[in-house]
Structure formats: structure tokens, C-alpha cells
C-alpha atoms as a PDB file:
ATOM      1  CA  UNK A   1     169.391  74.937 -25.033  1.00  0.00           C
ATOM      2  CA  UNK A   2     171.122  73.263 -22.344  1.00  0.00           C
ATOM      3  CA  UNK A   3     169.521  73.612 -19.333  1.00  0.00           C
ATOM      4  CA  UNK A   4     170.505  74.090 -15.269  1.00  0.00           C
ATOM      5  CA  UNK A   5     168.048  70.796 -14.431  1.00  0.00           C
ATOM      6  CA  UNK A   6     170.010  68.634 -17.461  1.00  0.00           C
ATOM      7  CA  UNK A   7     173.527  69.291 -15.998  1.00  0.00           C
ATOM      8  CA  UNK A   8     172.631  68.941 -12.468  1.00  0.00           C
ATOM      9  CA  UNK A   9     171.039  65.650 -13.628  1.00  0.00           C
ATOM     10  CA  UNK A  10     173.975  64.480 -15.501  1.00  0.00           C
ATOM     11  CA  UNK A  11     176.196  65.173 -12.631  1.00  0.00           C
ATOM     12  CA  UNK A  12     174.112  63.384 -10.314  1.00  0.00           C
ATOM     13  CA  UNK A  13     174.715  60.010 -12.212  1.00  0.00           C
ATOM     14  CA  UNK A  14     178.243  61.224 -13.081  1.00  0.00           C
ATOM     15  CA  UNK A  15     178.583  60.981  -8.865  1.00  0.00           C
ATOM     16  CA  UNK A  16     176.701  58.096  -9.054  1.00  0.00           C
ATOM     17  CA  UNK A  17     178.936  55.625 -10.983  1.00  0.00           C
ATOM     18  CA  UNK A  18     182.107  57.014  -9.213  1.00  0.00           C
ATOM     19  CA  UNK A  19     180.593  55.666  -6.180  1.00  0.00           C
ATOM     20  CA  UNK A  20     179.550  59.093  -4.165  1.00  0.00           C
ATOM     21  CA  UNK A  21     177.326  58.051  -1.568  1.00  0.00           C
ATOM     22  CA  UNK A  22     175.066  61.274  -1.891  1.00  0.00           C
ATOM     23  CA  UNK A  23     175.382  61.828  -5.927  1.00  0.00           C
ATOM     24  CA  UNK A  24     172.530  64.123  -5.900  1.00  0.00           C
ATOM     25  CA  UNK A  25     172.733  66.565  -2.648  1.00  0.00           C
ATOM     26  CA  UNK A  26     176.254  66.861  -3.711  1.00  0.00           C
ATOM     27  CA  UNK A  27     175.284  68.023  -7.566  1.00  0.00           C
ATOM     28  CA  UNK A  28     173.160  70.074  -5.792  1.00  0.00           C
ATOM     29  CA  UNK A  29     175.958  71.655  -3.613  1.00  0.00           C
ATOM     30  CA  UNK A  30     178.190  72.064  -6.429  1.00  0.00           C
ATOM     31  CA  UNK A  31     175.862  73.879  -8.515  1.00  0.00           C
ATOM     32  CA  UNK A  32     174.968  75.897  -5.615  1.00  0.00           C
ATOM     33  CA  UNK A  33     179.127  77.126  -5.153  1.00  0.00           C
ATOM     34  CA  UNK A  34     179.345  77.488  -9.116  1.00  0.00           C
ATOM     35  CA  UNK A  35     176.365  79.857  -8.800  1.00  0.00           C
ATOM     36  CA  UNK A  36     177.035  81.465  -5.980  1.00  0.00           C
ATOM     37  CA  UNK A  37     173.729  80.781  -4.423  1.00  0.00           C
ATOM     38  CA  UNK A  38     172.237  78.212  -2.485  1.00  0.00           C
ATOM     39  CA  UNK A  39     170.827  74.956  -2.794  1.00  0.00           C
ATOM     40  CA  UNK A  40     166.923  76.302  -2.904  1.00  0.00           C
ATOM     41  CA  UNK A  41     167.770  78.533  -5.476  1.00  0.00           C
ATOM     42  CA  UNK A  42     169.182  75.750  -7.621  1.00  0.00           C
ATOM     43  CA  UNK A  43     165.975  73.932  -7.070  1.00  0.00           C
ATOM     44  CA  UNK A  44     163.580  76.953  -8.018  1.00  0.00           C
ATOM     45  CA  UNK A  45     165.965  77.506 -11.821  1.00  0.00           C
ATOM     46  CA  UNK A  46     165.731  73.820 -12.257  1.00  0.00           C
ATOM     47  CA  UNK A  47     161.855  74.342 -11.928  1.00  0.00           C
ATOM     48  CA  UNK A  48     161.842  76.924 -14.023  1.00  0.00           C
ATOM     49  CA  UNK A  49     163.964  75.382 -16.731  1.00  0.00           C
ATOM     50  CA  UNK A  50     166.667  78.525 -16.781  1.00  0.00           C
ATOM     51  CA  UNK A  51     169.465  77.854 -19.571  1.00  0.00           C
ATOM     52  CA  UNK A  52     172.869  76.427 -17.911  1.00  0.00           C
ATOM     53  CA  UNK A  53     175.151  79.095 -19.070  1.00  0.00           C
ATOM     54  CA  UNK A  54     178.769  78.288 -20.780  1.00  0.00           C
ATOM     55  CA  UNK A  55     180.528  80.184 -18.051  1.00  0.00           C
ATOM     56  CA  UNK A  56     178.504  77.571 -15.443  1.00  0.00           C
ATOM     57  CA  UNK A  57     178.836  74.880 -17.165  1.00  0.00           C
ATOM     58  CA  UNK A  58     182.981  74.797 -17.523  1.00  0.00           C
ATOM     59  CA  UNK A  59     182.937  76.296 -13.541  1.00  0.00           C
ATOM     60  CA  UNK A  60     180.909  72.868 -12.999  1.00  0.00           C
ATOM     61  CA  UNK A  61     182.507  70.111 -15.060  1.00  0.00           C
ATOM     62  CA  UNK A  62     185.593  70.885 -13.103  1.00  0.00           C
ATOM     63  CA  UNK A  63     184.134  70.819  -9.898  1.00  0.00           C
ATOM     64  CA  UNK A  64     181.583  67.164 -10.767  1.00  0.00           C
ATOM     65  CA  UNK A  65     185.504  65.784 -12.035  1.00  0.00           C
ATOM     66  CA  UNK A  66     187.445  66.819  -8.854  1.00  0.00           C
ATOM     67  CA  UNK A  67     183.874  65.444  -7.204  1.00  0.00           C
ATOM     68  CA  UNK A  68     183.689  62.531  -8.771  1.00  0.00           C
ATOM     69  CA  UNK A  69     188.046  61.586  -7.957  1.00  0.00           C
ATOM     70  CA  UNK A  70     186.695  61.774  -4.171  1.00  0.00           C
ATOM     71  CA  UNK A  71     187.834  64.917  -2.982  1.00  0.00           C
ATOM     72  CA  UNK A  72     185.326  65.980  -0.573  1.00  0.00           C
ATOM     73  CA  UNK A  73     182.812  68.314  -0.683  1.00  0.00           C
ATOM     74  CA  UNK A  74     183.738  70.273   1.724  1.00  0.00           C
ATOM     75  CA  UNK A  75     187.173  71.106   0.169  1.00  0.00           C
ATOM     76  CA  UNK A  76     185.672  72.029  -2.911  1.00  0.00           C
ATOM     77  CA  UNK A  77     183.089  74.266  -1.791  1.00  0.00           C
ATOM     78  CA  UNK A  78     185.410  75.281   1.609  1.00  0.00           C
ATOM     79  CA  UNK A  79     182.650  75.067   4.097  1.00  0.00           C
ATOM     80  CA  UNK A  80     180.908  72.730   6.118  1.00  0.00           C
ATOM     81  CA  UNK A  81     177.950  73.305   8.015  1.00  0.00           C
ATOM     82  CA  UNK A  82     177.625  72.242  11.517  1.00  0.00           C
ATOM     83  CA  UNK A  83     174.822  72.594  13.819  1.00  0.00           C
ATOM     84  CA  UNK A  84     173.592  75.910  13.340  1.00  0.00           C
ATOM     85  CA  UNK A  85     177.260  76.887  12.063  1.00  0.00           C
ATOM     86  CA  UNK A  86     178.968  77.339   8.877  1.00  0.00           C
ATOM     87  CA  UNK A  87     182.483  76.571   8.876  1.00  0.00           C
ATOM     88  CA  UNK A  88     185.845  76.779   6.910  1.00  0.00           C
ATOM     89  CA  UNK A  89     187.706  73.728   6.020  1.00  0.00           C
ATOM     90  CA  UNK A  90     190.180  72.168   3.629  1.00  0.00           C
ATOM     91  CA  UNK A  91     193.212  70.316   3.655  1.00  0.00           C
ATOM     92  CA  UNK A  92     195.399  69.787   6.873  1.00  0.00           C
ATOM     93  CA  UNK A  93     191.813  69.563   8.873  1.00  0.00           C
ATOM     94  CA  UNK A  94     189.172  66.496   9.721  1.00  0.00           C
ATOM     95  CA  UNK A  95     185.805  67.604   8.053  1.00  0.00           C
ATOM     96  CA  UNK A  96     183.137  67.597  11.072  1.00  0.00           C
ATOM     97  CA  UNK A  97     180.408  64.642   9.897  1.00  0.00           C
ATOM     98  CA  UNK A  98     176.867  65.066  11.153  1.00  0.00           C
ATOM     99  CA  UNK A  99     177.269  62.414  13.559  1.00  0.00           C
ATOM    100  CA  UNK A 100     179.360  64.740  15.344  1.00  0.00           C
ATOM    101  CA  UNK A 101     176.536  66.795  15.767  1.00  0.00           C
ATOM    102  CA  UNK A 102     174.839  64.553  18.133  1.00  0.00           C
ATOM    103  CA  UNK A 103     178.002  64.531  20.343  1.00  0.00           C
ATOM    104  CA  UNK A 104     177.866  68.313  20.273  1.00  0.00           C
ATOM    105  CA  UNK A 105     174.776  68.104  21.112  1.00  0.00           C
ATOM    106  CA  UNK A 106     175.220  65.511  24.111  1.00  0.00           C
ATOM    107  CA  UNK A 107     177.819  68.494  25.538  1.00  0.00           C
ATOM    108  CA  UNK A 108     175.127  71.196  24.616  1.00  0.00           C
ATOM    109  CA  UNK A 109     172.324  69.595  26.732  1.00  0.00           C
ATOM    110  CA  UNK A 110     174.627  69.339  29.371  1.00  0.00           C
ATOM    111  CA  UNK A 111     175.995  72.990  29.966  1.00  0.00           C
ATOM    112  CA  UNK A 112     172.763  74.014  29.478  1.00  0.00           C
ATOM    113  CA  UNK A 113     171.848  72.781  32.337  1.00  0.00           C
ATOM    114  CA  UNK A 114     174.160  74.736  34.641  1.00  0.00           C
ATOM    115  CA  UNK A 115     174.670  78.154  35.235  1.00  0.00           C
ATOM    116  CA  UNK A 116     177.930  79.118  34.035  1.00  0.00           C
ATOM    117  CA  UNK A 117     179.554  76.446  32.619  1.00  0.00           C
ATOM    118  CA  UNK A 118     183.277  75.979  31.859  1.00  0.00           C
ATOM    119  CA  UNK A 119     183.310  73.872  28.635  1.00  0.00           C
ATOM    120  CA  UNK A 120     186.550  72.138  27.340  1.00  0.00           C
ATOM    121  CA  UNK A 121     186.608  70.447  24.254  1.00  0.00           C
ATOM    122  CA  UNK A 122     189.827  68.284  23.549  1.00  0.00           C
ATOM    123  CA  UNK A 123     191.201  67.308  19.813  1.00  0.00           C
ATOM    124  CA  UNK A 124     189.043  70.243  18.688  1.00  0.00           C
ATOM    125  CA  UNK A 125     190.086  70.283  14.782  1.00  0.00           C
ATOM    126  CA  UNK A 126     188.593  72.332  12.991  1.00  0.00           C
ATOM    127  CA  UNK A 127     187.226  73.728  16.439  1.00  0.00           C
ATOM    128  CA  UNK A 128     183.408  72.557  15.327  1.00  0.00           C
ATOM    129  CA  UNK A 129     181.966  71.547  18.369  1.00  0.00           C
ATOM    130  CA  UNK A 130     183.590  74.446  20.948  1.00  0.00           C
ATOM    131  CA  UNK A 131     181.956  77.130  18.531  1.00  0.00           C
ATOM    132  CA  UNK A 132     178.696  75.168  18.905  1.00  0.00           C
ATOM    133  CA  UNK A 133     178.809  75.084  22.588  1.00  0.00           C
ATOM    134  CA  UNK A 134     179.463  78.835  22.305  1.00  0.00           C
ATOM    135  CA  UNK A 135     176.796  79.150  20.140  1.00  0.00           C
ATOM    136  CA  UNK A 136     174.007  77.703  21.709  1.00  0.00           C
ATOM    137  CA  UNK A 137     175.048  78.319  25.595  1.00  0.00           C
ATOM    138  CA  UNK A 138     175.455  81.951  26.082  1.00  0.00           C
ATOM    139  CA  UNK A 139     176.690  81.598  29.173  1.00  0.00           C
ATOM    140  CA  UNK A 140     179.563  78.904  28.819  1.00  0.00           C
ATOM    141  CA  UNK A 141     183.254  79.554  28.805  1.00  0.00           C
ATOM    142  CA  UNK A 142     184.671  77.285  25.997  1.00  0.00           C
ATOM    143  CA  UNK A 143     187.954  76.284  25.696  1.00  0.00           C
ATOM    144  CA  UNK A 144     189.737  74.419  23.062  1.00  0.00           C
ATOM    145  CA  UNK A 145     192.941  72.711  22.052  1.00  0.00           C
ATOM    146  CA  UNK A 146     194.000  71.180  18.810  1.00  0.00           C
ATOM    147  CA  UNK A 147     198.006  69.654  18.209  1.00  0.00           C
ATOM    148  CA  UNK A 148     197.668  70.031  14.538  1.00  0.00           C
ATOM    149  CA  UNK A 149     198.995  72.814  13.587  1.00  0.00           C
ATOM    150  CA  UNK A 150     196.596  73.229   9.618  1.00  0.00           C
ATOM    151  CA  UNK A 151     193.979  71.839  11.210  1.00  0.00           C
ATOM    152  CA  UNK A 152     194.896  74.660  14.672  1.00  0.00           C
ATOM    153  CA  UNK A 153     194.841  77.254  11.482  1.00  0.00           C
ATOM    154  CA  UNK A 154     191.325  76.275  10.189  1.00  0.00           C
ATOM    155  CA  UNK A 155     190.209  76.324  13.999  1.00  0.00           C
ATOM    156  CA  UNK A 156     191.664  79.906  14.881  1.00  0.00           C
ATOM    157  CA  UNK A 157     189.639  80.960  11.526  1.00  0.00           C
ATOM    158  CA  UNK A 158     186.328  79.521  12.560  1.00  0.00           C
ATOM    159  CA  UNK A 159     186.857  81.532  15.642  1.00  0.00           C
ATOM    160  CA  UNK A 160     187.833  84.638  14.043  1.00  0.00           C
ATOM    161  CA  UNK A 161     185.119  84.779  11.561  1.00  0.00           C
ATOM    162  CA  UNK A 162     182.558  83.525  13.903  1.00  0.00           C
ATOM    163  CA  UNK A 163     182.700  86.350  16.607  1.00  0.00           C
ATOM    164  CA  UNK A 164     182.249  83.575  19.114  1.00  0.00           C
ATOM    165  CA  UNK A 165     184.100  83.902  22.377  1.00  0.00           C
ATOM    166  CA  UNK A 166     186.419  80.066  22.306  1.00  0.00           C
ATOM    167  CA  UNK A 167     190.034  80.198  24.336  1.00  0.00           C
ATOM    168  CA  UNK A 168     191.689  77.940  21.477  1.00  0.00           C
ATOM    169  CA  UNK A 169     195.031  76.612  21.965  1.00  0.00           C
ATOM    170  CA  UNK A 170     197.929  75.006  20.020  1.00  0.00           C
ATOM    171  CA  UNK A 171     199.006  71.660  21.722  1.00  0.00           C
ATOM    172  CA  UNK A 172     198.222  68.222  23.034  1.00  0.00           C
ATOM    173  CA  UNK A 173     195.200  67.140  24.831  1.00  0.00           C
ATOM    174  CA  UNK A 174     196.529  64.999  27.043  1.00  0.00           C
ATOM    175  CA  UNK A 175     198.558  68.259  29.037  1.00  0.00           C
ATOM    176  CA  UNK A 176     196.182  70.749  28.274  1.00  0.00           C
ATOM    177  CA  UNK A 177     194.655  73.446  29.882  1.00  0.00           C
ATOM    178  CA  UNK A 178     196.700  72.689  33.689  1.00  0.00           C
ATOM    179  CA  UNK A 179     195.444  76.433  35.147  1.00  0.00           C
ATOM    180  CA  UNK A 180     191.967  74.435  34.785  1.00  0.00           C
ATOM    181  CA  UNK A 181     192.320  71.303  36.872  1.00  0.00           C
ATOM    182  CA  UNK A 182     189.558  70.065  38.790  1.00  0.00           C
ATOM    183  CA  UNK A 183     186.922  73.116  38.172  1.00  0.00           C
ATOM    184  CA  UNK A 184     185.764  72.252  34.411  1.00  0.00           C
ATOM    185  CA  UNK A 185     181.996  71.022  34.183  1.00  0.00           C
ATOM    186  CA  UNK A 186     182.031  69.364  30.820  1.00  0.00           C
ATOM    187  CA  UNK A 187     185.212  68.271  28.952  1.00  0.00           C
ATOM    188  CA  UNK A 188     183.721  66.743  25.279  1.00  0.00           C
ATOM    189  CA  UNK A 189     186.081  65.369  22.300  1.00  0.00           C
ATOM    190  CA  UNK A 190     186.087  63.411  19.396  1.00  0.00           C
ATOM    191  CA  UNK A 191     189.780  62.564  19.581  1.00  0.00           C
ATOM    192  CA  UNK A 192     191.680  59.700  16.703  1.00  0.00           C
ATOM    193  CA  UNK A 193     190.092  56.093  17.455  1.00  0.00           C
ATOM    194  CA  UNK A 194     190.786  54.272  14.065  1.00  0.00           C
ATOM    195  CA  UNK A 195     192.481  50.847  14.734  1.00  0.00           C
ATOM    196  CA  UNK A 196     196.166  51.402  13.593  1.00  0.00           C
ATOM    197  CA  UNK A 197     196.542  49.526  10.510  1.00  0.00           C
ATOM    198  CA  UNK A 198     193.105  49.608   9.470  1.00  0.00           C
ATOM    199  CA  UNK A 199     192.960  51.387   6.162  1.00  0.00           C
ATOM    200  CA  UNK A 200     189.951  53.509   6.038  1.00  0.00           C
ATOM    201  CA  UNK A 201     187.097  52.293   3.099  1.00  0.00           C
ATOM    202  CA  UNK A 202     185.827  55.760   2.301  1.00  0.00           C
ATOM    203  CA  UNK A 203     188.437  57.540  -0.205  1.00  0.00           C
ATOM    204  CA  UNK A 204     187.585  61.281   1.183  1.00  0.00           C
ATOM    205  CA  UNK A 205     188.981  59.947   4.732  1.00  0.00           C
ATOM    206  CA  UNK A 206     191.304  57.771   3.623  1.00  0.00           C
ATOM    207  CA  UNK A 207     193.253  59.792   1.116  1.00  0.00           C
ATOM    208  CA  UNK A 208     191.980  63.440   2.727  1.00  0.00           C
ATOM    209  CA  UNK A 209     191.656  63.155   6.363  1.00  0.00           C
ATOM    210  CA  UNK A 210     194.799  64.215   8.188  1.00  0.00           C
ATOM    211  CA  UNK A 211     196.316  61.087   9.535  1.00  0.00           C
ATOM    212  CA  UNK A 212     196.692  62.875  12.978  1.00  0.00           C
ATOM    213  CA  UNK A 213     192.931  63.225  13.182  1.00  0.00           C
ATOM    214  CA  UNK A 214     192.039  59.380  12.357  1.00  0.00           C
ATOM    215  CA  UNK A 215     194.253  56.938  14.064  1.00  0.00           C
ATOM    216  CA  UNK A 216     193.687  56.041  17.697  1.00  0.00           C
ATOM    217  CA  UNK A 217     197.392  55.028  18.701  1.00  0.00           C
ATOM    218  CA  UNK A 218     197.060  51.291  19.045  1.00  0.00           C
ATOM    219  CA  UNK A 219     195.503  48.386  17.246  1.00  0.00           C
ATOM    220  CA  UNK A 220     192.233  48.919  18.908  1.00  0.00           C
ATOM    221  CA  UNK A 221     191.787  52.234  18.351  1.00  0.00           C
ATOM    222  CA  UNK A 222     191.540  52.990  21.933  1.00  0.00           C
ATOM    223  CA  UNK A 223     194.625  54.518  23.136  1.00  0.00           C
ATOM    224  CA  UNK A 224     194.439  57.998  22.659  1.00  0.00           C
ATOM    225  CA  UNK A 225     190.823  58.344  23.607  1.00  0.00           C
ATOM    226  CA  UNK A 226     192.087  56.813  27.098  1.00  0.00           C
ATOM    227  CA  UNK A 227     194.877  59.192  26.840  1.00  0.00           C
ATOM    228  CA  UNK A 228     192.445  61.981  26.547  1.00  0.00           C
ATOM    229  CA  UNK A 229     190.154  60.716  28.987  1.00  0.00           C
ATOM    230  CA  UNK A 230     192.598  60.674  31.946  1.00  0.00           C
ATOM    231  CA  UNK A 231     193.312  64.425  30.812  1.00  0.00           C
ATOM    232  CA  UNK A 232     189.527  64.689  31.641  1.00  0.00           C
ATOM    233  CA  UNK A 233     189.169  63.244  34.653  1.00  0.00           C
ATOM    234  CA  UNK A 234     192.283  65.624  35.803  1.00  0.00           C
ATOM    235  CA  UNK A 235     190.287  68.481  34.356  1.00  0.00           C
ATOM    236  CA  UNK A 236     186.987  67.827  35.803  1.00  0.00           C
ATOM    237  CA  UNK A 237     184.945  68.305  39.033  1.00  0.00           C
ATOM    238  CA  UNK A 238     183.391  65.572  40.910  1.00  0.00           C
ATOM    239  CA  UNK A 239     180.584  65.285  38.994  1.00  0.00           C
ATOM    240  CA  UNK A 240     181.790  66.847  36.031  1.00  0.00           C
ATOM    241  CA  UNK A 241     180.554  65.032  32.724  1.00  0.00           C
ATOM    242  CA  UNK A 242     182.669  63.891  29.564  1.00  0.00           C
ATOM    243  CA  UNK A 243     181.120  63.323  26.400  1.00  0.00           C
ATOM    244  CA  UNK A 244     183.622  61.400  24.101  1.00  0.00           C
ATOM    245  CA  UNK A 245     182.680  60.021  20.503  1.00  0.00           C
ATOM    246  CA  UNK A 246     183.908  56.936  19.686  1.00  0.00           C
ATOM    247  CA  UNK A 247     183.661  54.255  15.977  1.00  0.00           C
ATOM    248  CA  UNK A 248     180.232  52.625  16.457  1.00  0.00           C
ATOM    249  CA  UNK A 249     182.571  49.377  17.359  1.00  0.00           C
ATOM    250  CA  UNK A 250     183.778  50.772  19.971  1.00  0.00           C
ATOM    251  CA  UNK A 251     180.639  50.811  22.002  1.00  0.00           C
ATOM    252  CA  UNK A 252     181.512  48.100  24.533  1.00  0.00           C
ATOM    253  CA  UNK A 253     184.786  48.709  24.854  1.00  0.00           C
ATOM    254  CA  UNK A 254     185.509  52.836  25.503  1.00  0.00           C
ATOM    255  CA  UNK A 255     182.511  52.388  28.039  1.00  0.00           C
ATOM    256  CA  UNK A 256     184.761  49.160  29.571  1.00  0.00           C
ATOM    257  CA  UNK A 257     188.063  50.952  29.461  1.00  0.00           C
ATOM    258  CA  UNK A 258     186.560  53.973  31.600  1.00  0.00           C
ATOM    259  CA  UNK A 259     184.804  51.876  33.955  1.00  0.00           C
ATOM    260  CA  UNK A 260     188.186  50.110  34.736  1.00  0.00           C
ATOM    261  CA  UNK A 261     190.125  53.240  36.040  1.00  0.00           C
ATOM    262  CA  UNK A 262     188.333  53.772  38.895  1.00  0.00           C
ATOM    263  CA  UNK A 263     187.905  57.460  37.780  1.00  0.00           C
ATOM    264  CA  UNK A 264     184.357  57.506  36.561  1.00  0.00           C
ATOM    265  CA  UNK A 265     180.639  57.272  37.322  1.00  0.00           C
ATOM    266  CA  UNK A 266     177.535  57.080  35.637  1.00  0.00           C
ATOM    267  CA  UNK A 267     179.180  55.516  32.206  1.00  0.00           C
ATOM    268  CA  UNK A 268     176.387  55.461  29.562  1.00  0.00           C
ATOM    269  CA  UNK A 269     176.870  54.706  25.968  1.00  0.00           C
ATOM    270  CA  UNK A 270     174.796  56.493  23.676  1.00  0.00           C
ATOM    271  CA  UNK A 271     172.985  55.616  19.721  1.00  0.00           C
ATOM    272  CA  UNK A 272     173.297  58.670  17.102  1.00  0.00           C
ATOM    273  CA  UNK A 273     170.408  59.211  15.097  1.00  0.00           C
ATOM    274  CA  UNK A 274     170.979  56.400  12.931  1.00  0.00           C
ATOM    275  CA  UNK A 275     171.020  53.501  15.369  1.00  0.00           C
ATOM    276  CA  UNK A 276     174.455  53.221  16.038  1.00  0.00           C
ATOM    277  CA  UNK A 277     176.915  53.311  19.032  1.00  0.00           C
ATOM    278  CA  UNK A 278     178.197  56.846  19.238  1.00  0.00           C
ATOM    279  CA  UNK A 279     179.229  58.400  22.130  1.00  0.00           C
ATOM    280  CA  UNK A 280     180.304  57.697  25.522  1.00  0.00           C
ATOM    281  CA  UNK A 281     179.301  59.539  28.551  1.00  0.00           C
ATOM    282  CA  UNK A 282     180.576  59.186  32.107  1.00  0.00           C
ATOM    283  CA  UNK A 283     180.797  61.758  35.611  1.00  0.00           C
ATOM    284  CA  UNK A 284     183.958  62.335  36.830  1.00  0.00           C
ATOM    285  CA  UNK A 285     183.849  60.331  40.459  1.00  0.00           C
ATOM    286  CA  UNK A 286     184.763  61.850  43.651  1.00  0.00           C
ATOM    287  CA  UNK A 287     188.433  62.037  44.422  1.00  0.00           C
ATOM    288  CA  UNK A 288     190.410  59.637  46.744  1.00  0.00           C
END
């Protein structure tokens, strides 16, 4: 008898050689989606030795193969969790990392310390961290804009099957939203800062990732995010807060770049949970 705890152990070093950083959450996960349960339920049929039937195991193979080539997860399976969210993703949109989360949560803390906030959250792919600041602050009006027009797709699904109340928009950050000018209380985004002709190590971003999503627009990565951070500062109140992620080497230098303009206040750079530079957060300063 082959059993459910043998093939979820033979996928996990399957993973393993190809070089899949979490070989045995994502056996896990696969199992899971061949099943059509979750992950705890896995665990409980491994305990209890249940057989791994034929139907499974072909459903499986396929899915440890396409697994172990480097597709991600997340476009196998066709969700993503986020926060307290669950989320539809695939080709044509940047799959939300858990660092993210932190930045979503930066934004979260934030609004919820206002009384109705207006939220705007720029390069908002596949429109993960609006729905989370709709989520968790009841009283925020979100808006969103993404300029890719799969990853806009993905974004007006997440919407749609959440229930959650986001404005999302088709188009470019950097002229968004101009009915909004200078009353929006936190503007958040985790806009494209890889360094132009730096070829990503990880295969699922380098050969999945929508190019739109990754590269920053100059050799230092930092164009666009200044691009989007002038868009807002024009956005903002005095006082309003941005919270903008940024590569972990960009710690000194986003923080730099804002300070230079003239536009901002109270620039902070902030460590995710792992240690490393993450986010950027600065108040929009009083106007001239």
C-alpha cells in the first residue's frame, strides 16, 4: 500500500534537490489542492497512515513536476493568502510575499488610527494590500490603481469575490486618482524597485513575475518609487503618511531620496520581521 505520508515525503525531497526553498510546506500545499482539503487535514491522513489513492497520486506527480520546474505555488494552486485574505493569482500578476504583509500592516496601524480614513494604495497588483486595509479598517475608503492590465484583471477579481468595498482603477500611479489631491491620509505601495539589469536569482520571479511589477526604471532601482512618491506627496494632506516598500538594499537610499525633495517629514525606515530593511515611512510636510 502506498501511503498519503510516503508521497508527501517523497515530494518533499523531490522539492528539495530542485532547489525549492520550502520543499516541505509546499508538498504539503500541493497535497492539500490535489485533495481538495487543507493543509491540517493532510497532516491528520498522514497520521493516520490513509492509502494515497491512484487518482491522487497522478493529480500529484504532475503538480510536485510543474513544482519542482519553479513555477510557483501560487499558480499552481491559484491562491495566495495574505493577511487574513485569500486571494486569486496566476500569470500576468506579482504574487504578494509575506513581507508585504508587514507593509500592509505599517498602512493598517496607521488608518486605524483616524476616524475615517481615505486610503490609496499605488501599483496595487493583484490589489493585496487595498483589500487588507478594507479588511481590517471598517471605516477606510480604499482606493487602488494598477497599469497592468492581467495583473488589473486578477485585482478587479479579488475585489469581486471579496465583497470588500476598494475603488480600483486601470492606469498609472504616477497621475492617479487627481479628484483626490491633497485630502488622502495614507497613500501605501509596493511599486517596481529592481535595479534594471539585475537579473533576479529566484526562478519563480525571474521567469514568472511580470516584468512590469519588478523593475524600478533605472539602474538603482529607485526611479519609479520616486515617481510614485511625488504622486503621493500631491495626493496627501499635510501630515498625511506614505508607507512605501522598498529591496532591503534600498534602506539608505529611498529614505535619502525622500528627504532630498523637500516634500517630506518624519522619514523612518523600517525592519520586517526578519531583520531586514523593508519599508519606508515619511509625513507629507506642510505646503509652501
Amino acid at each position: 500500500m502506498t501511503t498519503l505520508r510516503s508521497e508527501v515525503v517523497r515530494a518533499t525531497a523531490a522539492l528539495a534537490e530542485n532547489g525549492v526553498p520550502s520543499p516541505e510546506a509546499d508538498a504539503l500545499a500541493l497535497a492539500a489542492f490535489a485533495l481538495g482539503t487543507d493543509v491540517a487535514e493532510v497532516r491528520r491522513r498522514m497520521v493516520m497512515l490513509d492509502e494515497a489513492e491512484a487518482g491522487f497520486r497522478d493529480r500529484y506527480a504532475g503538480l510536485v513536476a510543474d513544482r519542482g520546474a519553479r513555477i510557483p505555488l501560487q499558480h499552481l494552486t491559484g491562491r495566495a493568502g495574505f493577511r487574513r485574505l485569500d486571494l486569486s493569482v496566476g500569470p500576468g500578476v506579482f504574487v504578494p510575499r509575506p513581507e508585504t504583509e508587514f507593509v500592509a500592516g505599517l498602512a493598517i496601524e496607521a488608518a486605524l488610527g483616524l476616524e475615517a480614513p481615505v486610503v490609496v494604495d499605488l501599483c496595487t497588483g493583484s490589489g493585496a494590500i487595498a483589500l487588507a486595509v478594507a479588511d481590517e479598517v471598517s471605516t477606510a475608503t480604499v482606493y487602488a490603481v494598477e497599469l497592468g492590465r492581467e495583473a488589473h484583471a486578477w485585482a478587479e477579481r479579488n475585489v469581486t469575490d471579496s465583497g470588500l468595498a476598494v475603488d480600483l482603477r486601470l492606469g498609472d500611479a504616477t497621475g492617479a486618482f487627481p479628484e483626490l489631491e491633497g485630502t488622502v491620509d495614507v497613500v501605501v505601495s509596493n511599486p517596481p524597485y529592481i535595479p534594471v539589469g539585475m537579473v533576479p536569482l529566484d526562478p519563480e520571479v525571474r521567469d514568472h513575475d511580470p516584468e512590469l511589477a519588478l523593475f524600478g526604471g533605472s539602474p538603482d532601482g529607485l526611479a519609479i518609487p520616486l515617481a510614485v512618491a511625488r504622486r503621493a506627496a500631491q495626493l496627501l494632506r499635510p501630515g498625511g503618511l506614505l508607507v512605501m516598500e522598498h529591496a532591503d538594499r534600498l534602506g539608505v537610499r529611498l529614505p535619502h531620496g525622500l528627504g532630498r525633495t523637500g516634500e517630506w517629514t518624519d522619514v523612518a525606515d523600517h525592519d520586517d520581521l526578519t531583520g531586514r530593511p523593508r519599508a519606508t515611512t515619511a509625513r507629507r510636510a506642510p505646503r509652501a
